[in-house]
N, C-alpha and C. Protein backbone atom coordinates (compact mmCIF):
# COMPACT_ATOMS: atom_id res chain seq x y z
N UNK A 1 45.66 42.61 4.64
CA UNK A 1 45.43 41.53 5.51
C UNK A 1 45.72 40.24 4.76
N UNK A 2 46.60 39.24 5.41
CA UNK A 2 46.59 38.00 4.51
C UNK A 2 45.29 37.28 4.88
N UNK A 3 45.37 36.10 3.96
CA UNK A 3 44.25 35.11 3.62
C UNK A 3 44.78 33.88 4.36
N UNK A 4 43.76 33.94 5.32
CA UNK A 4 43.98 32.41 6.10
C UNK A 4 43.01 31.49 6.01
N UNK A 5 44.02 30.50 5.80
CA UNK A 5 43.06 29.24 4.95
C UNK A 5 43.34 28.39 6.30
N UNK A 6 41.85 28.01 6.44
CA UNK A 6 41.94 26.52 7.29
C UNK A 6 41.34 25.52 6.77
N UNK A 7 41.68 24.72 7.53
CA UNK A 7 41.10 22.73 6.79
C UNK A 7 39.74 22.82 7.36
N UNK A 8 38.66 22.55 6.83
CA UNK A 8 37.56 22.31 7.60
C UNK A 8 37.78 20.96 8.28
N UNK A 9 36.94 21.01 9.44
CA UNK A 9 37.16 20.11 10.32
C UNK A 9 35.94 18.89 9.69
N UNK A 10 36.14 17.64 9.31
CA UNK A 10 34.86 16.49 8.59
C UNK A 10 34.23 16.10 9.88
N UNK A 11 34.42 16.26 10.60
CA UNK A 11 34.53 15.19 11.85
C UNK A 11 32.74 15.51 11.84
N UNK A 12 32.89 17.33 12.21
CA UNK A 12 31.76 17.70 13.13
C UNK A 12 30.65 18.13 11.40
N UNK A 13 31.25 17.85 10.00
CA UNK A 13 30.50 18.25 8.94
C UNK A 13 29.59 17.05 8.63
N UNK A 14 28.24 17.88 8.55
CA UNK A 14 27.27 17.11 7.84
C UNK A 14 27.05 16.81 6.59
N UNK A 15 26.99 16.11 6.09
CA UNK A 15 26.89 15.74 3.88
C UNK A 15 25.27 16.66 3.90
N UNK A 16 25.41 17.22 2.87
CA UNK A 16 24.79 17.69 1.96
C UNK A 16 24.02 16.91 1.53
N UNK A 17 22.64 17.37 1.52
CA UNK A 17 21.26 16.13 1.70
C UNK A 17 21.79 16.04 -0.33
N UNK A 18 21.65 14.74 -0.16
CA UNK A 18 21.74 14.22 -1.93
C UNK A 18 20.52 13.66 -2.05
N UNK A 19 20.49 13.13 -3.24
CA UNK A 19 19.13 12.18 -3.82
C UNK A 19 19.62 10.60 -2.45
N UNK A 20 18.16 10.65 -2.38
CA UNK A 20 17.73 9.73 -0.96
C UNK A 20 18.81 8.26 -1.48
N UNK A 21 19.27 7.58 -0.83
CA UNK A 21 20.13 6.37 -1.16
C UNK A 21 19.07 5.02 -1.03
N UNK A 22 19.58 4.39 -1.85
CA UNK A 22 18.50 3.28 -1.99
C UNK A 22 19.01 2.01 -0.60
N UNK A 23 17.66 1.71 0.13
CA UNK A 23 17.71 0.74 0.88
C UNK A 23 18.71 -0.29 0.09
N UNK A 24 19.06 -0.84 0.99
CA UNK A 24 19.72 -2.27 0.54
C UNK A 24 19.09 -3.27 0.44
N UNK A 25 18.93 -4.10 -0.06
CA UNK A 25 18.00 -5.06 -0.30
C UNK A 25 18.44 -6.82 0.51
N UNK A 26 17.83 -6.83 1.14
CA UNK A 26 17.92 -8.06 2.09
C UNK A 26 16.93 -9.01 1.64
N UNK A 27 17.67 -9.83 1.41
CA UNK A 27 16.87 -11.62 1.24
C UNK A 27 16.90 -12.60 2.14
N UNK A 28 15.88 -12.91 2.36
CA UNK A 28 15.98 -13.78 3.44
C UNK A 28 16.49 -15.02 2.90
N UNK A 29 17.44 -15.57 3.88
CA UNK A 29 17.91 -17.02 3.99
C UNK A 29 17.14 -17.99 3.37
N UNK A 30 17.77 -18.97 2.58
CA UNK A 30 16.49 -19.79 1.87
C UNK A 30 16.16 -20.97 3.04
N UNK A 31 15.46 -21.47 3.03
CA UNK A 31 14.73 -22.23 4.06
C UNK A 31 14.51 -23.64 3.18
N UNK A 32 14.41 -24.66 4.04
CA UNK A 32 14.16 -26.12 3.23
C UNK A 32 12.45 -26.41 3.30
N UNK A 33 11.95 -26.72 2.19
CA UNK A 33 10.67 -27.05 2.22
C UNK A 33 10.26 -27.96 2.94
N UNK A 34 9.59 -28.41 4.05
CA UNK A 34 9.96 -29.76 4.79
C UNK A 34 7.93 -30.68 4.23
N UNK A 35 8.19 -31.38 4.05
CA UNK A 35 6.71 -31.93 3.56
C UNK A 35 6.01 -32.38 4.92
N UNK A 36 4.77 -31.96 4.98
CA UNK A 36 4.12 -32.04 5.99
C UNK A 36 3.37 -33.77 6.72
N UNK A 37 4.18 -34.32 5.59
CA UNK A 37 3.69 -36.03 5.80
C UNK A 37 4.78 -36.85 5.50
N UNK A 38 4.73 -37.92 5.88
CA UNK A 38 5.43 -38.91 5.10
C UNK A 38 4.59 -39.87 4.99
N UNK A 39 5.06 -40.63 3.88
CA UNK A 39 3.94 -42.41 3.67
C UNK A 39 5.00 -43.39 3.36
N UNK A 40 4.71 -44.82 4.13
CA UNK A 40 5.21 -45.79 4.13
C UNK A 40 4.25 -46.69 3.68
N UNK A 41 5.47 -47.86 2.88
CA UNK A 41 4.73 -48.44 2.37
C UNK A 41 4.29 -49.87 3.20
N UNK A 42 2.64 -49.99 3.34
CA UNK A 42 2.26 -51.50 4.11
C UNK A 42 2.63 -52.57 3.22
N UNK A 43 1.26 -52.37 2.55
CA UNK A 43 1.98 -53.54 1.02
C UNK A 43 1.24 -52.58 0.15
N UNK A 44 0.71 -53.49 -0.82
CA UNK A 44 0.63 -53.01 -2.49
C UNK A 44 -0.84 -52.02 -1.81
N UNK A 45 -1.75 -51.83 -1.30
CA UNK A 45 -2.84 -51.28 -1.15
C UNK A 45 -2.76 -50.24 -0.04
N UNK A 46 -2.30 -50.46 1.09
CA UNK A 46 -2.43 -49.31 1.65
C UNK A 46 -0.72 -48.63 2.06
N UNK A 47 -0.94 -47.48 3.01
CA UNK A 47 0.52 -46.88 3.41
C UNK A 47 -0.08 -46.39 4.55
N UNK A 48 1.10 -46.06 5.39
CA UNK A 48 1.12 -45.35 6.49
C UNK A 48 1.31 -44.07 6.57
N UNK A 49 0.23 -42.92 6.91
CA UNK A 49 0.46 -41.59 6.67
C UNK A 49 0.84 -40.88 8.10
N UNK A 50 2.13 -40.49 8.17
CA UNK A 50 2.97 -39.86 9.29
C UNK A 50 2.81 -38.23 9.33
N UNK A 51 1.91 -37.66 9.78
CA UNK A 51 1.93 -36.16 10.47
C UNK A 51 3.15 -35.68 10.61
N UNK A 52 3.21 -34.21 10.47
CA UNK A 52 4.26 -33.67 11.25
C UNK A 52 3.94 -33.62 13.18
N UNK A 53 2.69 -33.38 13.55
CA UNK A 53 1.79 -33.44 14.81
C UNK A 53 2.10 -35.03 14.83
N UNK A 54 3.06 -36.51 14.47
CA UNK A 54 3.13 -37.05 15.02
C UNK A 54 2.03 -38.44 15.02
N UNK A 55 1.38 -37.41 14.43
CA UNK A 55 -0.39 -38.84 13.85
C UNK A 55 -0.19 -39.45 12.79
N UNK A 56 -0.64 -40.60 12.80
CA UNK A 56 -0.57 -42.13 12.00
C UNK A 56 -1.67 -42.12 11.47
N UNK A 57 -1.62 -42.26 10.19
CA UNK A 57 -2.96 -42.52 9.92
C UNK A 57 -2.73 -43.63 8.27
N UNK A 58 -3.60 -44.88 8.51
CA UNK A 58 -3.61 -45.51 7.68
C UNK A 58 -4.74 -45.68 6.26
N UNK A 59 -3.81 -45.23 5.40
CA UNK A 59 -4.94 -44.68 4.03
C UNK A 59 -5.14 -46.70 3.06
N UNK A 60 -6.09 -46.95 2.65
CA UNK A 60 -6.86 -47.40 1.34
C UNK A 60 -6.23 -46.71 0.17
N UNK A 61 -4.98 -46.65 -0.69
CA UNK A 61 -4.91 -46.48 -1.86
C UNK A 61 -6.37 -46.79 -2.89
N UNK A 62 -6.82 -47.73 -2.81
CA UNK A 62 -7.74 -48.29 -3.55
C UNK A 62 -9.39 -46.92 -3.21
N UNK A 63 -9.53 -47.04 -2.21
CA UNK A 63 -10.32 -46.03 -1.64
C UNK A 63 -10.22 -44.39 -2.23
N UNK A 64 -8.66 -44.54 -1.80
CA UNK A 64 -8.36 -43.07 -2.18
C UNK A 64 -8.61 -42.61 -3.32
N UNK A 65 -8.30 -43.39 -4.15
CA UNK A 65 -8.38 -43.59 -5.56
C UNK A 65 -10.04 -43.08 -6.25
N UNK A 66 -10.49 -44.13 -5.43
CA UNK A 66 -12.37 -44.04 -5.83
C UNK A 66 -12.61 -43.02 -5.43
N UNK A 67 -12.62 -42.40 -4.68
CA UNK A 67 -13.15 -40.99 -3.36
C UNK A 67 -12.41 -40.03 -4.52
N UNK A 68 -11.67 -39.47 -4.86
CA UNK A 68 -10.71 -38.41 -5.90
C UNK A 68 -11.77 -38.95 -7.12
N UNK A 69 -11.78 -40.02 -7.86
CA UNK A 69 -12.66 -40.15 -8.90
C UNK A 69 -14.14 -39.77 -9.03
N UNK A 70 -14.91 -39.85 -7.99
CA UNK A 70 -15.66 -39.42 -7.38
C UNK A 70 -16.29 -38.00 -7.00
N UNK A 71 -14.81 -37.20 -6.48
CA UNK A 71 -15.04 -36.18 -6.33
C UNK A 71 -15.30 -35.60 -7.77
N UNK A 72 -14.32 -36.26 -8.60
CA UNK A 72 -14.09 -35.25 -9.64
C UNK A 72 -15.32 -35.29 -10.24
N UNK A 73 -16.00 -36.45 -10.31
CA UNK A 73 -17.33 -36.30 -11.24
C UNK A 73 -18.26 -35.61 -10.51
N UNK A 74 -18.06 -35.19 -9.55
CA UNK A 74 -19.17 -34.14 -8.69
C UNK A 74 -18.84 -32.81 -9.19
N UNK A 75 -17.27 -32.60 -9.02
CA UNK A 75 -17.04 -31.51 -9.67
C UNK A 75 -17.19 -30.85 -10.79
N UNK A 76 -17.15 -32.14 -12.15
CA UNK A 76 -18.14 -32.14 -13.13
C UNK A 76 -19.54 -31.82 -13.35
N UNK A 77 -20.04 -32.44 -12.67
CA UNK A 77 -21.48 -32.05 -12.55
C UNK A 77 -21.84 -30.94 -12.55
N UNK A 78 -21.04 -30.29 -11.28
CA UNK A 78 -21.32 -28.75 -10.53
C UNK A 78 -21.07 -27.97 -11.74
N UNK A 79 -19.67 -28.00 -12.55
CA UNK A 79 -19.43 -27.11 -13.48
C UNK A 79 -20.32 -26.98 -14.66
N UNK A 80 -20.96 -28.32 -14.64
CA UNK A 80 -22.11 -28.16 -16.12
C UNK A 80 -23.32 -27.07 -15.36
N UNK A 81 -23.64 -27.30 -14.16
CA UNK A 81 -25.04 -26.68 -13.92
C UNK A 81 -24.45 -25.32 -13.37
N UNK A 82 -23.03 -25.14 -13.29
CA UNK A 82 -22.76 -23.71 -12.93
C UNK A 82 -23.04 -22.96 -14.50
N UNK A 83 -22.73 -23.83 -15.64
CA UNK A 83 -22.47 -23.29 -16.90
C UNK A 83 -23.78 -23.03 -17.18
N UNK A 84 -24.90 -23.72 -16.65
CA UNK A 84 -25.85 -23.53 -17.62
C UNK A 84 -26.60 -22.71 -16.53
N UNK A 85 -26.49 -22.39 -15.07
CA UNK A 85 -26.93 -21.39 -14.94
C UNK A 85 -26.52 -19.83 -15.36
N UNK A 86 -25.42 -19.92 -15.61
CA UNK A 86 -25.14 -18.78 -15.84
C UNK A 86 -25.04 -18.06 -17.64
N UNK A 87 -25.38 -19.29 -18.21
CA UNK A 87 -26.10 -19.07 -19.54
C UNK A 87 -27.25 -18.33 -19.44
N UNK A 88 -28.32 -18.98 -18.70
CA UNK A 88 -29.18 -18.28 -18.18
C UNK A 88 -29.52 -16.82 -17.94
N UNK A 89 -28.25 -16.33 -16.86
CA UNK A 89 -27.84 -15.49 -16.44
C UNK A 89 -27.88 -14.76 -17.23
N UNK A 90 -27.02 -14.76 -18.39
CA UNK A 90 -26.43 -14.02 -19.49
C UNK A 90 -27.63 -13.41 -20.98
N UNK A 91 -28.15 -14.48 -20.94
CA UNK A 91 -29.25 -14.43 -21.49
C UNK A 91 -30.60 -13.62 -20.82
N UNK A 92 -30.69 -13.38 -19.45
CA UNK A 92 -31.48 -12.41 -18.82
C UNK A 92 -31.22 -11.08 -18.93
N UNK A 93 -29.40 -11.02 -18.87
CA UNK A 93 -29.23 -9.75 -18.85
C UNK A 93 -29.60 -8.89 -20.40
N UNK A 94 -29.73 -9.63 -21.27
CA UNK A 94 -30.26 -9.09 -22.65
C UNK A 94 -31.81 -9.03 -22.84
N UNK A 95 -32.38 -9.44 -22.17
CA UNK A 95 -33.53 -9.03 -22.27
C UNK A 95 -33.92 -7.39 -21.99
N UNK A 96 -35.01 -7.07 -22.79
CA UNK A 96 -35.43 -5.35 -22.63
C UNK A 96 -36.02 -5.38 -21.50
């Protein structure tokens, strides 16, 4: 009997499961940071603070200034009596 060779047909052939193929990796489009305010200048002390929502709001540089200085020494404060409670703390947990 001869040997009859045919072409396999690719059309209707399935691939042979291989090692899984790696997703492709998609990056999203870079985007522009847009700042959520703008400030204009009145004169030397205050500015005009422009919303993205469109609201005006007129800041006290001088104010602003004090209120941030202010905070911070509160924040000071807090951190000394957070420190020394938790000296405390630390010092309880060694007790017998």
């Amino acid at each position: 009997m001869p040997d009859e060779t045919t072409t396999p047909n690719t059309a209707d052939a399935t691939p042979a499961p291989d090692e899984p193929k790696p997703e492709p990796v998609v990056t999203p489009p870079p985007t522009e940071v847009k700042p959520k305010f703008t400030l204009e200048k009145i004169d030397e002390d205050n500015v005009k603070k422009t919303d993205q929502r469109s609201e005006v709001t007129v800041l006290n540089i001088s104010a602003l200034q004090k209120e941030k200085a202010d905070m911070e020494a509160m924040l000071a404060k807090f951190k000394t009596q957070l420190d020394q409670i938790n000296e405390v703390l630390d010092e309880f947990k060694n007790l017998p």
